[in-house]
Protein backbone atom coordinates (compact mmCIF):
# COMPACT_ATOMS: atom_id res chain seq x y z
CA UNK A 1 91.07 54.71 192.49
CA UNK A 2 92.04 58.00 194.05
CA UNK A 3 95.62 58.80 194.44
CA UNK A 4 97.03 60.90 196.49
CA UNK A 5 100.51 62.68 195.73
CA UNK A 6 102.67 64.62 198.24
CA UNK A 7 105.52 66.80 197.88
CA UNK A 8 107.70 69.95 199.40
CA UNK A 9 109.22 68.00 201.74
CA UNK A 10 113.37 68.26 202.56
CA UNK A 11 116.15 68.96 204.31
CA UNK A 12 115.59 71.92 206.82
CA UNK A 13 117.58 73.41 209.79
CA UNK A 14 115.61 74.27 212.59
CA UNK A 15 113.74 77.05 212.78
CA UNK A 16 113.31 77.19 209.16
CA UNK A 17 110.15 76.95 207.04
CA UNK A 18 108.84 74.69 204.40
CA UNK A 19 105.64 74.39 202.38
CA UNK A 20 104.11 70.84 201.93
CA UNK A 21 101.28 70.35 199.00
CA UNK A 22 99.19 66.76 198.63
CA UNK A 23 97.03 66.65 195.10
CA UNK A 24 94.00 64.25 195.24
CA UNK A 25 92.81 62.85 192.28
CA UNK A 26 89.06 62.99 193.30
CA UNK A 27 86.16 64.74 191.93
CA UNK A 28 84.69 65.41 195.01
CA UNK A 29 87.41 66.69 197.05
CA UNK A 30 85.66 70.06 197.83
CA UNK A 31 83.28 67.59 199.80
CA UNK A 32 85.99 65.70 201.74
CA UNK A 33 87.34 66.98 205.26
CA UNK A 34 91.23 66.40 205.06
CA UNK A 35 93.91 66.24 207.11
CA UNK A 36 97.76 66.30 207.42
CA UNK A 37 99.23 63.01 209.48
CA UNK A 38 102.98 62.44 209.64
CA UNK A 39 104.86 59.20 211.48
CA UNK A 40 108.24 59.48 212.93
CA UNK A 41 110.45 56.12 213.09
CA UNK A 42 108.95 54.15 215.90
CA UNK A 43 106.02 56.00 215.77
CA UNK A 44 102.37 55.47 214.99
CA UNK A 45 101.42 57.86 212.18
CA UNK A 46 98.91 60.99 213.94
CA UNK A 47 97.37 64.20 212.87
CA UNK A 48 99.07 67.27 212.73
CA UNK A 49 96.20 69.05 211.24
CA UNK A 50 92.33 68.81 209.56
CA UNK A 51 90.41 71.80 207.38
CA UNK A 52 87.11 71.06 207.08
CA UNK A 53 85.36 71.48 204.23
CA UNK A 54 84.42 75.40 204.99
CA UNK A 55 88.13 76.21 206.16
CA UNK A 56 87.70 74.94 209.58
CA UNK A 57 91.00 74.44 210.91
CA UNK A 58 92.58 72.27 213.65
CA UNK A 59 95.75 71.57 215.08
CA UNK A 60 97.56 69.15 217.29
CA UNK A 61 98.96 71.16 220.36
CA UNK A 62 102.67 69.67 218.84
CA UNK A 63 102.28 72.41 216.00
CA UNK A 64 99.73 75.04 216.92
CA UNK A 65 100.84 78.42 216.19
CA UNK A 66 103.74 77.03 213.53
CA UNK A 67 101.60 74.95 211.10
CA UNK A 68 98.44 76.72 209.09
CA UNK A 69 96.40 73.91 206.80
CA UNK A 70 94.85 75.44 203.83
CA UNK A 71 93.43 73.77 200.89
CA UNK A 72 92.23 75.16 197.29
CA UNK A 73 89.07 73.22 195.66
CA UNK A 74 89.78 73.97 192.11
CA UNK A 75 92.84 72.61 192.51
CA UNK A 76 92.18 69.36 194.42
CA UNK A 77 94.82 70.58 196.74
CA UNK A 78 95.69 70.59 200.31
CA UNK A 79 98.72 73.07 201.87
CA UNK A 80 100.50 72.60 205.06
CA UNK A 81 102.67 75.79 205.84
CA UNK A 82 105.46 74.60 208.51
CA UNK A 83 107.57 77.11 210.24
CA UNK A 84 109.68 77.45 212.57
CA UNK A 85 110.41 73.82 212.38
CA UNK A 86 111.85 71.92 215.02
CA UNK A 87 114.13 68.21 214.87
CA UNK A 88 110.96 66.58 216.54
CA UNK A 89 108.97 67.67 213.07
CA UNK A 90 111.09 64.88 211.40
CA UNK A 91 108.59 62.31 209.44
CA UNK A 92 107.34 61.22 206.69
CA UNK A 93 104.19 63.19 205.74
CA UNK A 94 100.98 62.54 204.49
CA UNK A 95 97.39 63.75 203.83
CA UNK A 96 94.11 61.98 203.72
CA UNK A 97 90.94 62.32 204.45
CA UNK A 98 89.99 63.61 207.80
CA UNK A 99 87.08 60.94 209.29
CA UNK A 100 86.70 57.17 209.65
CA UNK A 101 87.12 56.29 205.98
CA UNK A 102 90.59 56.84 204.23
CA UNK A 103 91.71 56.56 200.90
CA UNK A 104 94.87 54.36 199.86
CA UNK A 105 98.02 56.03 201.32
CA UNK A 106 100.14 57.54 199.39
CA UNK A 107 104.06 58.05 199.64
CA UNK A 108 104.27 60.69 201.63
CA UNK A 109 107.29 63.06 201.67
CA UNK A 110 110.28 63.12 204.05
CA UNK A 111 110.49 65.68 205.90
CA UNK A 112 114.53 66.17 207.69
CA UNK A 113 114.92 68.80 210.39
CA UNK A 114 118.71 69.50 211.61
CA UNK A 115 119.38 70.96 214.94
C-alpha cells in the first residue's frame, strides 16, 4: 500500500518562508503527476500546486509567484517552497497524486501562519 509522509510544516509569521517535503513509498513515482492540496478549517481540501511528470508546473492563482513545486525521482520526493506566507496559507497540507485516482491520504502537516 503506498504511503505517503509529509513534513516541514510549523509555526510561521507572515511573510516568512517554509519548505514542505511529502516521500511516497512507490516504485513508480517518476511516472505519477503529483500535486500539493491543503484544507483550511471549514474548508474543502484544493490544489495549491501539480508538477507533471517532466517538471510541468501549475499553480492556483492563491499562491502563484510565492509557491514553486519541485520534485526529485530518485528520491520519491515532492517539494513545495512557500514564501512570503500569508495567515490565509494556514492548513493542513498534503500531496497526492495529481489526476482522478488518489492514493490513501496521508497526515498531512500543519501549517500556522501569524499575522
Amino acid at each position: 500500500q503506498v504511503q505517503l509522509v509529509e513534513s516541514g510544516g510549523g509555526l510561521v509569521q507572515a511573510g516568512g518562508p517554509l519548505r514542505l517535503s511529502c516521500v511516497a513509498s512507490v516504485s513508480i513515482f517518476r511516472f505519477i503527476p503529483m500535486g500539493w492540496y491543503r484544507q483550511a478549517p471549514g474548508k474543502q481540501r484544493e490544489l495549491v500546486a501539480g508538477i507533471t511528470t517532466g517538471g510541468i508546473t501549475k499553480y492556483s492563482d492563491s499562491v502563484k509567484g510565492r509557491f514553486t513545486i519541485s520534485r526529485d525521482n530518485t528520491k520519491a520526493t515532492v517539494f513545495l517552497q512557500m514564501n512570503s506566507l500569508q495567515p490565509e496559507d494556514t492548513a493542513v497540507y498534503y500531496c497526492n497524486a495529481d489526476g482522478p485516482q488518489k492514493y490513501l491520504w496521508g497526515q498531512g502537516t500543519q501549517v500556522t501562519v501569524s499575522s
